[in-house]
C-alpha atoms as a PDB file:
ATOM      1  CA  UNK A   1     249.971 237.065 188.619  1.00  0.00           C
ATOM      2  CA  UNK A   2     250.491 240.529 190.070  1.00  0.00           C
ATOM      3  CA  UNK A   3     251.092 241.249 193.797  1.00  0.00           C
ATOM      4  CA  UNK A   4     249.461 244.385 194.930  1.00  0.00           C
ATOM      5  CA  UNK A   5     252.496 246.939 196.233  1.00  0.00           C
ATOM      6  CA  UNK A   6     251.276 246.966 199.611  1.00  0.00           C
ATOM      7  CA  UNK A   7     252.083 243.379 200.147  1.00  0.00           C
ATOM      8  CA  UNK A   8     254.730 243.529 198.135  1.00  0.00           C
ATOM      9  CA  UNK A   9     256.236 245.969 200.387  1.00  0.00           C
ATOM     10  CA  UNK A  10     255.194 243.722 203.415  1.00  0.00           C
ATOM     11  CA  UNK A  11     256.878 240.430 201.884  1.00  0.00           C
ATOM     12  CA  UNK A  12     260.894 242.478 202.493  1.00  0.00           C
ATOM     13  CA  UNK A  13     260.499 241.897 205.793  1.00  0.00           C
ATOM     14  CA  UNK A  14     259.823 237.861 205.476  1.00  0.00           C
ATOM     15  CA  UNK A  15     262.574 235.269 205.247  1.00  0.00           C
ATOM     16  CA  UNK A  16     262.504 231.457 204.952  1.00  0.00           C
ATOM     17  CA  UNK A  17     264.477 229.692 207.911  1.00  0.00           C
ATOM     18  CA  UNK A  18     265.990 226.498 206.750  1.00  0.00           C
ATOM     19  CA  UNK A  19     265.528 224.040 209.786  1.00  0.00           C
ATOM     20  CA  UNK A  20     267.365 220.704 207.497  1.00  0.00           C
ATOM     21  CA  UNK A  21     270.905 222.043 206.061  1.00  0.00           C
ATOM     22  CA  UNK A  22     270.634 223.457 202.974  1.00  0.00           C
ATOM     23  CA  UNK A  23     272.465 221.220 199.840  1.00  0.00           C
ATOM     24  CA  UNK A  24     272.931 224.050 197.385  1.00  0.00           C
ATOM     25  CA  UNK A  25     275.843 226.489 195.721  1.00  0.00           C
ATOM     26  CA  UNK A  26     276.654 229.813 196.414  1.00  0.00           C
ATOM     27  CA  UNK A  27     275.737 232.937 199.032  1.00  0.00           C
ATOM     28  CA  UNK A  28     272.309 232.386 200.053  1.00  0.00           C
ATOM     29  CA  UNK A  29     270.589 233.097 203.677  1.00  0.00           C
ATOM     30  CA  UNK A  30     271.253 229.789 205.332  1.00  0.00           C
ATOM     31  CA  UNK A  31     273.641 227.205 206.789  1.00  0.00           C
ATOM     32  CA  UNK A  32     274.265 224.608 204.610  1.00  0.00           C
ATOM     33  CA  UNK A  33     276.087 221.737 203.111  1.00  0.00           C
ATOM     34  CA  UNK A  34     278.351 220.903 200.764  1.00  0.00           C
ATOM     35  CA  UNK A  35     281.211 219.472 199.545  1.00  0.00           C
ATOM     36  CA  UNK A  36     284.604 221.425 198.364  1.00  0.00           C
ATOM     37  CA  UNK A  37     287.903 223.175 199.486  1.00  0.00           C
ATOM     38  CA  UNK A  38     288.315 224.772 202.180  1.00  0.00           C
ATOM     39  CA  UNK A  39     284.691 223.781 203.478  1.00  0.00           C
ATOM     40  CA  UNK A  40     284.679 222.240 207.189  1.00  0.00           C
ATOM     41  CA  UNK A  41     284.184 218.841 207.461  1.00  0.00           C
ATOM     42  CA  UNK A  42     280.829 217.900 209.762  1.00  0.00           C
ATOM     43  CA  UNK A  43     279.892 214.508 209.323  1.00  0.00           C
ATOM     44  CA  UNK A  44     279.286 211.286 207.200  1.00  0.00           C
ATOM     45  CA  UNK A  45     275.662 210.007 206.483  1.00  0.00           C
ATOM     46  CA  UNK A  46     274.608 207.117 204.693  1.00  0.00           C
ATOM     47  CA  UNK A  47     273.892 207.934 200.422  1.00  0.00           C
ATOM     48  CA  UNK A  48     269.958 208.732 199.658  1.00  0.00           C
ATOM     49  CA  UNK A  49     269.026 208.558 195.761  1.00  0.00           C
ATOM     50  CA  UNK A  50     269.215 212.275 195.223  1.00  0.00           C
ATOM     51  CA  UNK A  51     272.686 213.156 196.257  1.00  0.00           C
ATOM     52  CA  UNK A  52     275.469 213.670 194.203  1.00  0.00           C
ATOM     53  CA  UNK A  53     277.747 210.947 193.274  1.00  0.00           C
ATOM     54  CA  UNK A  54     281.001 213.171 193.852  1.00  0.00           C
ATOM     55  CA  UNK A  55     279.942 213.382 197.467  1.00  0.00           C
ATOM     56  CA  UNK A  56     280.406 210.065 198.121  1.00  0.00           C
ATOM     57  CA  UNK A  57     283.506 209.185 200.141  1.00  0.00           C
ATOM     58  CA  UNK A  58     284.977 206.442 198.210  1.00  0.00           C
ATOM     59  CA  UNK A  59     287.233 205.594 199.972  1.00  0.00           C
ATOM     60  CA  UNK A  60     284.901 204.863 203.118  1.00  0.00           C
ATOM     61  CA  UNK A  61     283.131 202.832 200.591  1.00  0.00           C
ATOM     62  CA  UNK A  62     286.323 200.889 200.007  1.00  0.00           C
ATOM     63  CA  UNK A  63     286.375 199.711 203.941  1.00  0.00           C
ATOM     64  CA  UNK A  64     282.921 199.253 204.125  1.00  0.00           C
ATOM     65  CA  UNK A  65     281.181 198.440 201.262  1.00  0.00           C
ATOM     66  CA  UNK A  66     278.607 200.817 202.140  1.00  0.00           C
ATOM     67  CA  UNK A  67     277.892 204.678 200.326  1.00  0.00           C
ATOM     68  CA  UNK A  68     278.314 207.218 202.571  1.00  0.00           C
ATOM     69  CA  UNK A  69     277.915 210.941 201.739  1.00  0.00           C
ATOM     70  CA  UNK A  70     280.600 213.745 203.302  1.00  0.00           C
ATOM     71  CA  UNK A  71     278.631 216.806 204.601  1.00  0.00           C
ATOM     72  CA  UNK A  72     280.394 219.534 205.479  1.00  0.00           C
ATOM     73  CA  UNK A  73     278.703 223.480 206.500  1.00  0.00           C
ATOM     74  CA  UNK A  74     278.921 226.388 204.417  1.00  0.00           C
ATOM     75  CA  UNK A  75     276.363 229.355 203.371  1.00  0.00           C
ATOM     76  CA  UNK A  76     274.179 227.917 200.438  1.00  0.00           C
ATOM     77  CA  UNK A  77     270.641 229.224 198.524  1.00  0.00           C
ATOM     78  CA  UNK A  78     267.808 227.189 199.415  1.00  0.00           C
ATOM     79  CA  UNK A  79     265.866 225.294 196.771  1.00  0.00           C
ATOM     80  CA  UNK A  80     262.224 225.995 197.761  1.00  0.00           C
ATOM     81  CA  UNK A  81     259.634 223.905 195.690  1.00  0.00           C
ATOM     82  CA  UNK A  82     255.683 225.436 195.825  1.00  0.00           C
ATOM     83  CA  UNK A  83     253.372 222.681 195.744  1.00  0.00           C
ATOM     84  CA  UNK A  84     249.969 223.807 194.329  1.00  0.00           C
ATOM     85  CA  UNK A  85     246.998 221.187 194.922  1.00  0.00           C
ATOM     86  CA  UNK A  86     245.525 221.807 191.289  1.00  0.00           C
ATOM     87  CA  UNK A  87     242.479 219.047 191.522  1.00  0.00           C
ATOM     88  CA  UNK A  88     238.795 220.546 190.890  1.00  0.00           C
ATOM     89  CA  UNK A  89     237.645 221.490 194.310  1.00  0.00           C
ATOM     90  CA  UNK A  90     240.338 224.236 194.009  1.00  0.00           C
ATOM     91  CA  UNK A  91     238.282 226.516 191.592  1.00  0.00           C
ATOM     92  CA  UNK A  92     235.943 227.168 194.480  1.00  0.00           C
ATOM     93  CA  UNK A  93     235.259 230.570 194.954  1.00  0.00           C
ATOM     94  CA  UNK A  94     232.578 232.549 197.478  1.00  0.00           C
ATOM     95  CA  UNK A  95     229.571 234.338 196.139  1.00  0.00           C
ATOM     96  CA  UNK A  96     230.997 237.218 197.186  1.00  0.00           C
ATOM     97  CA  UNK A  97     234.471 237.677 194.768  1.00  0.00           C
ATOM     98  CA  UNK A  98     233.826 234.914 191.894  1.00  0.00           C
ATOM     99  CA  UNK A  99     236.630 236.271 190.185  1.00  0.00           C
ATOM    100  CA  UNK A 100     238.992 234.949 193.338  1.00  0.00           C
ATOM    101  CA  UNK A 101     239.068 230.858 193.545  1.00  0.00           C
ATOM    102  CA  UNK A 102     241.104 228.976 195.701  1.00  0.00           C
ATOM    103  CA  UNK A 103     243.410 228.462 193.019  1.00  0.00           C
ATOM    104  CA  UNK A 104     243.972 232.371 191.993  1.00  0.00           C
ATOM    105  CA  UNK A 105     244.953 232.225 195.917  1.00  0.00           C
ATOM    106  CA  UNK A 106     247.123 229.231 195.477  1.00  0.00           C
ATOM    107  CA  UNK A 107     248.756 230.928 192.534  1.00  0.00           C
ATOM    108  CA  UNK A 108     249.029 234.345 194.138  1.00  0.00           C
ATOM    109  CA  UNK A 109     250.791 232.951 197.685  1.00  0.00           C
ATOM    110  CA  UNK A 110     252.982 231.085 195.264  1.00  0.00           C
ATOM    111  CA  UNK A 111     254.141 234.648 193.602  1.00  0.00           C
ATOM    112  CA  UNK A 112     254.415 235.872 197.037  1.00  0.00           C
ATOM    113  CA  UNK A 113     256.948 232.379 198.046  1.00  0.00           C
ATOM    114  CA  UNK A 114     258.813 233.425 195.015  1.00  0.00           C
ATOM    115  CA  UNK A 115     259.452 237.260 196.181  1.00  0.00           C
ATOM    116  CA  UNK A 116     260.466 236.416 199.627  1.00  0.00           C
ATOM    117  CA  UNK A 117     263.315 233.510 197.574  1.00  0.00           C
ATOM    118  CA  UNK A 118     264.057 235.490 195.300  1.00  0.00           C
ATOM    119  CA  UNK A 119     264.926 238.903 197.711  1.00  0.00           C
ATOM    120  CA  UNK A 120     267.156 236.371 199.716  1.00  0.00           C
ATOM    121  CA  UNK A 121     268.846 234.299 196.800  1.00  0.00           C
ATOM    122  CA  UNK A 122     266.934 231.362 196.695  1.00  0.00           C
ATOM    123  CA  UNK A 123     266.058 229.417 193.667  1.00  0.00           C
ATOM    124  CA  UNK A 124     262.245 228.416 193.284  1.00  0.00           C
ATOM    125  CA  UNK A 125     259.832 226.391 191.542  1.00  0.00           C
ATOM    126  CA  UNK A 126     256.545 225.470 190.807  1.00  0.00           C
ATOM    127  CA  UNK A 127     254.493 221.934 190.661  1.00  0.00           C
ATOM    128  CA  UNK A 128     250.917 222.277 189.876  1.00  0.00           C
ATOM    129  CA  UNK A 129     249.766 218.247 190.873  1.00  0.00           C
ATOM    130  CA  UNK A 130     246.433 217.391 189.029  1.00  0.00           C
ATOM    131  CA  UNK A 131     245.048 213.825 188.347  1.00  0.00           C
ATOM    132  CA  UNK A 132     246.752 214.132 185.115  1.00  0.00           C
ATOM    133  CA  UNK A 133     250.300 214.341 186.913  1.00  0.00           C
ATOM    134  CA  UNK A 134     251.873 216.977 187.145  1.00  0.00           C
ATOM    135  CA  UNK A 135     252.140 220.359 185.817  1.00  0.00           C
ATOM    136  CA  UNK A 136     255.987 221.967 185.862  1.00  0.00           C
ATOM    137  CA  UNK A 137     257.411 225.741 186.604  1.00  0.00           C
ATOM    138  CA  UNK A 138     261.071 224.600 186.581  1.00  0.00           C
ATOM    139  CA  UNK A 139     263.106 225.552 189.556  1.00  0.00           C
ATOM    140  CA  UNK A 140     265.440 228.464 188.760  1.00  0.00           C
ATOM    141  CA  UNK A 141     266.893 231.488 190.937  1.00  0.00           C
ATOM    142  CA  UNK A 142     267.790 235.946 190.256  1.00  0.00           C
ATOM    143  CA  UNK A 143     265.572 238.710 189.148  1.00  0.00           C
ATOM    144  CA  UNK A 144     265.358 236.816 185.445  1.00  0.00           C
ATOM    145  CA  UNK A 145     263.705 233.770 186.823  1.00  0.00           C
ATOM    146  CA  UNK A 146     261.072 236.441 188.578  1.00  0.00           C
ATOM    147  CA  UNK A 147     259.073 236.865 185.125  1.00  0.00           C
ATOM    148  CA  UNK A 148     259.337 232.849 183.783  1.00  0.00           C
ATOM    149  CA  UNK A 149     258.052 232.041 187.115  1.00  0.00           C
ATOM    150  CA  UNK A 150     254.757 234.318 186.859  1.00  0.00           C
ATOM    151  CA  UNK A 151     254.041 233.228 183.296  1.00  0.00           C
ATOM    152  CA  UNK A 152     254.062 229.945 184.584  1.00  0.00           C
ATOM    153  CA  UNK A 153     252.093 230.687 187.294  1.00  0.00           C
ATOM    154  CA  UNK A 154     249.232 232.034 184.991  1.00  0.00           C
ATOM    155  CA  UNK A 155     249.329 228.808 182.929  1.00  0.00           C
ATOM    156  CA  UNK A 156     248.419 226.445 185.025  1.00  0.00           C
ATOM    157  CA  UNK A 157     245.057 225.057 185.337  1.00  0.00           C
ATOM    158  CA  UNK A 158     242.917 223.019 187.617  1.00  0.00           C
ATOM    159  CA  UNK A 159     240.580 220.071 187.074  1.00  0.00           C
ATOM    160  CA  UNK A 160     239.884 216.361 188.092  1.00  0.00           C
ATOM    161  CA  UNK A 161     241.122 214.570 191.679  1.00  0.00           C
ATOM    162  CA  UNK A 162     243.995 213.979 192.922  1.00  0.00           C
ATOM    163  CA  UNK A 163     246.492 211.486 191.775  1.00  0.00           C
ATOM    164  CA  UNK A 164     247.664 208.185 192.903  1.00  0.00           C
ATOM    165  CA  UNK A 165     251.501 207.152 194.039  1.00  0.00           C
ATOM    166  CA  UNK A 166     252.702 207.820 190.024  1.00  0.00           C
ATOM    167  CA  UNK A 167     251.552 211.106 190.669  1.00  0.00           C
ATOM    168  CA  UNK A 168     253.643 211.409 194.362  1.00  0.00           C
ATOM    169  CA  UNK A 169     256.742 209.715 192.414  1.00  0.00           C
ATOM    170  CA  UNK A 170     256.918 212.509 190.256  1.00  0.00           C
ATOM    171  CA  UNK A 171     256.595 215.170 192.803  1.00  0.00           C
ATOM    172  CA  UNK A 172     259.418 213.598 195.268  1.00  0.00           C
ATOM    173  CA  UNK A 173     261.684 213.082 191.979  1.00  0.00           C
ATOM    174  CA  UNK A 174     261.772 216.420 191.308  1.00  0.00           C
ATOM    175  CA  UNK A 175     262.113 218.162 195.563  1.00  0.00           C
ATOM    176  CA  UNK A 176     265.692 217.006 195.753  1.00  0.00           C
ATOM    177  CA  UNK A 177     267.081 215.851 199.178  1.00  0.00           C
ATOM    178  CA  UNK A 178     266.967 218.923 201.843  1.00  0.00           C
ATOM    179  CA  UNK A 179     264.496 220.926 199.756  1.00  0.00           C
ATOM    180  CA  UNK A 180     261.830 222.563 200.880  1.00  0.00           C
ATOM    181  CA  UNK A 181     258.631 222.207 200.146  1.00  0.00           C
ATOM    182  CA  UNK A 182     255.346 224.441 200.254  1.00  0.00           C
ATOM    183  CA  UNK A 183     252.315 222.494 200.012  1.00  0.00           C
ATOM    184  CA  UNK A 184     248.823 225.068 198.897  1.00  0.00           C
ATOM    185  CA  UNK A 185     245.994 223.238 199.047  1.00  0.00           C
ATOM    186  CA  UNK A 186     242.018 223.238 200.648  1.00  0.00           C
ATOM    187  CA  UNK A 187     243.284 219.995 202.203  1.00  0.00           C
ATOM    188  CA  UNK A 188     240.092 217.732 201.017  1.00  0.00           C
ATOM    189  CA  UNK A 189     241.935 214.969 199.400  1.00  0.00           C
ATOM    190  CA  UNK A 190     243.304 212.371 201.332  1.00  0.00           C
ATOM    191  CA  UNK A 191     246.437 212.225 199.499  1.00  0.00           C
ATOM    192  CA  UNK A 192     247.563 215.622 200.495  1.00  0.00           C
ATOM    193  CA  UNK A 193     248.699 214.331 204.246  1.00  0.00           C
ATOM    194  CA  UNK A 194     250.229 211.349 203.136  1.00  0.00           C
ATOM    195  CA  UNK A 195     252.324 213.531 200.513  1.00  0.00           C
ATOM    196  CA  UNK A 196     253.323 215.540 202.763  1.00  0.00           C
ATOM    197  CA  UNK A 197     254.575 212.714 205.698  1.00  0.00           C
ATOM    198  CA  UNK A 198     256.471 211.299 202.646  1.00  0.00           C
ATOM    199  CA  UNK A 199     258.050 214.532 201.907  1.00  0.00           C
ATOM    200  CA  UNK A 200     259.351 214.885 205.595  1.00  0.00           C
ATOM    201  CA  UNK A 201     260.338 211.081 205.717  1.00  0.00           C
ATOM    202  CA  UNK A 202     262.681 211.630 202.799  1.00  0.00           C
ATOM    203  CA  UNK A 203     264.364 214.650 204.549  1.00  0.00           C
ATOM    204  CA  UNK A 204     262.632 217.423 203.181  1.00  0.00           C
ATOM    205  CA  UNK A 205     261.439 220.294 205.300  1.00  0.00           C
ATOM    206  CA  UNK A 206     257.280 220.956 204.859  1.00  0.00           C
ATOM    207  CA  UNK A 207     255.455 223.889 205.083  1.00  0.00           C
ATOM    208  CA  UNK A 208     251.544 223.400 204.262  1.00  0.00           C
ATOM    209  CA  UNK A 209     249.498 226.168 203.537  1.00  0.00           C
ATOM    210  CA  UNK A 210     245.414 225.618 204.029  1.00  0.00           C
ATOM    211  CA  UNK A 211     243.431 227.529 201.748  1.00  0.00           C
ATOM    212  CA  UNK A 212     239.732 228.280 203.351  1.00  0.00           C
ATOM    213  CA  UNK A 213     237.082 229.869 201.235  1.00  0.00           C
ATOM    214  CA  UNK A 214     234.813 232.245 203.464  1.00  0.00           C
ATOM    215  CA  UNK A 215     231.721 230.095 202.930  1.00  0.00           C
ATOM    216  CA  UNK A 216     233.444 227.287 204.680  1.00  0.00           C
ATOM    217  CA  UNK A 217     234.377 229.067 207.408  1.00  0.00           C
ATOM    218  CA  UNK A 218     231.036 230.874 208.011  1.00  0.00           C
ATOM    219  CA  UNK A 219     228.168 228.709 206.177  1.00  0.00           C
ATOM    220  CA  UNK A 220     226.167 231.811 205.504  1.00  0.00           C
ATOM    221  CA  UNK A 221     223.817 229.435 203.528  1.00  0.00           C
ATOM    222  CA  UNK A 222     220.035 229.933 204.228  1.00  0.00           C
ATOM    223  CA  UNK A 223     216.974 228.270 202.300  1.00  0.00           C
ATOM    224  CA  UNK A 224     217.251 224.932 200.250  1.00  0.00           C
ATOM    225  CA  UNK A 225     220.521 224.284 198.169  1.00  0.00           C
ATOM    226  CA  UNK A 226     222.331 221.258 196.642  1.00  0.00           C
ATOM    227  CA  UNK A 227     225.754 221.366 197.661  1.00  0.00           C
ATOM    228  CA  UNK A 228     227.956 219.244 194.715  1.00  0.00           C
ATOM    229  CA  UNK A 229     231.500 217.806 194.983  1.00  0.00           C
ATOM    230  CA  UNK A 230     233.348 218.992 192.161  1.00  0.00           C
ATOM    231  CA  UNK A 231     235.479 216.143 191.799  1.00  0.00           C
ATOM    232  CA  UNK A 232     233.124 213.305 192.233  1.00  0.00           C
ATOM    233  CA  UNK A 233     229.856 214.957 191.752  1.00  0.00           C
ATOM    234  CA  UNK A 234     228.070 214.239 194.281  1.00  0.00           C
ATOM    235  CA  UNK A 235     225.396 216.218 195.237  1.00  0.00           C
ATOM    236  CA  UNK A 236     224.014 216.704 199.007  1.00  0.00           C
ATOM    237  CA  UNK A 237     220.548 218.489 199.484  1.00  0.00           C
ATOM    238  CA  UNK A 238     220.105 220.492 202.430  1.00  0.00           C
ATOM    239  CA  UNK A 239     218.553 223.917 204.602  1.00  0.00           C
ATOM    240  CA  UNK A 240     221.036 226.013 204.934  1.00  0.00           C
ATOM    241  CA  UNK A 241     220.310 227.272 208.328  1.00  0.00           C
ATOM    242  CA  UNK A 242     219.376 223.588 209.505  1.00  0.00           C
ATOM    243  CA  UNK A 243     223.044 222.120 208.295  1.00  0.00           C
ATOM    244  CA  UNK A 244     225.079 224.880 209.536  1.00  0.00           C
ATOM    245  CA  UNK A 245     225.644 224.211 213.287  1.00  0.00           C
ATOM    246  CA  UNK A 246     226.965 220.606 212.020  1.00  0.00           C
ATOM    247  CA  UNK A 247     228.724 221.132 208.977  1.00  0.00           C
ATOM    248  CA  UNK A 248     230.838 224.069 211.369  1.00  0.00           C
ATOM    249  CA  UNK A 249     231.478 221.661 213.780  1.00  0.00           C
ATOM    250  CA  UNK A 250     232.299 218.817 211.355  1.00  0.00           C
ATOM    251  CA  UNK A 251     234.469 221.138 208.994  1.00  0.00           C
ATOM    252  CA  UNK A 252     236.532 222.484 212.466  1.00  0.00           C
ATOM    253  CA  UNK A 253     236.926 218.858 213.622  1.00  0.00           C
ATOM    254  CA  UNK A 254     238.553 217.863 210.065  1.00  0.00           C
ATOM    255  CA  UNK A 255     240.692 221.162 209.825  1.00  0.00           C
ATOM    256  CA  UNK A 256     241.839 220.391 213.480  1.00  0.00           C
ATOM    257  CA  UNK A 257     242.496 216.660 212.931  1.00  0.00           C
ATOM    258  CA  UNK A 258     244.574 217.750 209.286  1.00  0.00           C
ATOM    259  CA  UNK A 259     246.398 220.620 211.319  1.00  0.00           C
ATOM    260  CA  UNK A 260     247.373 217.460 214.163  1.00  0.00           C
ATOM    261  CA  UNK A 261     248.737 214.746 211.624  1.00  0.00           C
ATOM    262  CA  UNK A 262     250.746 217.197 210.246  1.00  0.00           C
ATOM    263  CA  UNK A 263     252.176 218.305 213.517  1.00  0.00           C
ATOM    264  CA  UNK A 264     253.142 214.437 214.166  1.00  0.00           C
ATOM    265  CA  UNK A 265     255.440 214.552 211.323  1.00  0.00           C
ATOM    266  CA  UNK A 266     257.413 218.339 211.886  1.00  0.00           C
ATOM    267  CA  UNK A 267     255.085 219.467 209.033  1.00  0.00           C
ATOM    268  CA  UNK A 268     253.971 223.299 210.575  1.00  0.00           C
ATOM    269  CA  UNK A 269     250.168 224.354 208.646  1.00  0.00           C
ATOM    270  CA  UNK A 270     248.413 227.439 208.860  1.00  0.00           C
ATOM    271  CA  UNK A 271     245.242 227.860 206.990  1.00  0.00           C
ATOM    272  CA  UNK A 272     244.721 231.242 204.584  1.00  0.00           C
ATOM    273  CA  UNK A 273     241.161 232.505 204.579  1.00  0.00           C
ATOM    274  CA  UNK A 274     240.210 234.110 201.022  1.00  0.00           C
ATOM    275  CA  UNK A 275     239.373 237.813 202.835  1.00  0.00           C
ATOM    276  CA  UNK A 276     242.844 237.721 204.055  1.00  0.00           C
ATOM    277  CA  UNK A 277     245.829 239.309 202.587  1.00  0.00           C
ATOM    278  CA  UNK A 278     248.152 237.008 200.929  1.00  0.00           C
ATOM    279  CA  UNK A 279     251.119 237.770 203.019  1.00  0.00           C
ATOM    280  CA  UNK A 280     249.213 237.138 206.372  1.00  0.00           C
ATOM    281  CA  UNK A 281     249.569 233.443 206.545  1.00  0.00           C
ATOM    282  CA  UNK A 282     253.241 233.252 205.081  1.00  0.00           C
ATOM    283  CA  UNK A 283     253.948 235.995 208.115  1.00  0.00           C
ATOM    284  CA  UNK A 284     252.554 233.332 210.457  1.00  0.00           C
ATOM    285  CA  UNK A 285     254.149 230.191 208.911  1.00  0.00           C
ATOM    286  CA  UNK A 286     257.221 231.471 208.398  1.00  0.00           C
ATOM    287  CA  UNK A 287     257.427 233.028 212.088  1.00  0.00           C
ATOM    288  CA  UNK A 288     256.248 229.923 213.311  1.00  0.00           C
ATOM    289  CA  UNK A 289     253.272 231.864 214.585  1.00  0.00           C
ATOM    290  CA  UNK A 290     249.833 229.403 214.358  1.00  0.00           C
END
């Protein structure tokens, strides 16, 4: 998964800004937290299944009989998890560029995610989530973690719908507490926003990323066509240029309605159009531009 130099040379410029505290080691681009000498004590919180058991204050526990985690602030790495919707509907691509799918997108904004970490010290990984469960690019962080990360990339595949709450399990087991998270998907499952409102319940920070084929957005359709879910298979017949007026007023309406639910739980989305370079909707979600 190669990114052209030109937006390679665009991505420098990008950075990710950690709105939760950041629960990792080392030098990394953000304020975070963490436990160990010399640190400045900030503030107790009550123990999540996540944290680490040598951050519990014991001693608290003693009085209480209650867990209750010590959080101080220091400069820590991010661990930023790239969640790529991998069901069927993702292999759509427009007449025009059949070689470019949703999911070459998905995988190629995902590359991008992992330049912008990896410039700024943050480790990254990869969860491709099919109806199967999930597919893994471990997290990992440095210039050596660059290559793993694209071969993974190019491995994973796309096919049936998307899973149930085994499938979420897996994804929330693996973004650890004050993670965050970059959901890529076309948004047509319904799973996707309650994923995501779990993800932000549980103290993660969300980013969603909306990928848009051209088609969609324009309908350029004229004539008679059967227009087939991939993922159920069922098939509408229509006239183009009779169905378009609705189905652009019917897809807004849903985009709008996604773009709102997410809002209601912190979770900022901005939707990628496949004409687009790949770095234009990362500039715009991770300036908090719409």
């Amino acid at each position: 998964m190669l990114i052209p130099p030109d937006v390679r040379s665009r991505l420098r410029g990008l950075r990710f800004a950690n709105r939760l505290h950041a629960n990792g080691r080392g030098l990394g681009q953000h304020r975070g937290r963490s436990r160990g000498a010399g640190l400045e004590f900030e503030q107790y919180r009550a123990y999540e299944i996540g944290d680490e058991p040598r951050r519990i204050d014991w001693k608290l526990y003693g009085r209480s009989d209650r867990l209750f985690v010590r959080e101080a602030t220091r400069d820590s790495p991010l661990n930023v998890w790239v969640l790529i919707d991998a069901t069927a509907s993702m292999a759509q691509a427009d007449a025009s560029r059949p070689d470019y799918s949703k999911f070459v997108a998905a995988k190629l904004l995902a590359a991008c995610l992992a330049e912008v970490a990896l410039l700024q010290g943050d480790a990254i990984g990869v969860i491709g989530i099919t109806g199967d469960g999930v597919q893994l690019v471990p997290l990992g962080g440095g210039a050596r973690n660059r290559d793993r990360l694209l071969i993974g990339l190019e491995r994973l595949v796309c096919g049936g719908r998307w899973p149930g709450e085994a499938g979420f399990a897996q994804v929330q087991e693996r973004v650890g507490v004050d993670s965050l998270a970059v959901i890529i998907s076309d948004g047509f499952d319904a799973g996707l926003p309650v994923l995501a409102e779990n993800l932000a319940a549980a103290r993660r920070q969300v980013l969603s990323l909306g990928v848009v084929s051209c088609e969609e957005r324009d309908f350029p359709f004229a004539g008679g066509f059967i227009f087939r879910d991939p993922e159920t298979g069922a098939e509408c017949r229509a006239d183009g240029a009779a169905a378009r007026a609705d189905f652009l007023t019917r897809f807004a309406a849903a985009r709008r309605e996604l773009k709102t639910r997410l809002a209601q739980s912190g979770v900022p989305h901005v939707e990628y159009h496949l004409d687009e370079p790949p770095d234009a909707p990362l500039r715009r979600i991770l300036s908090g531009a719409d």
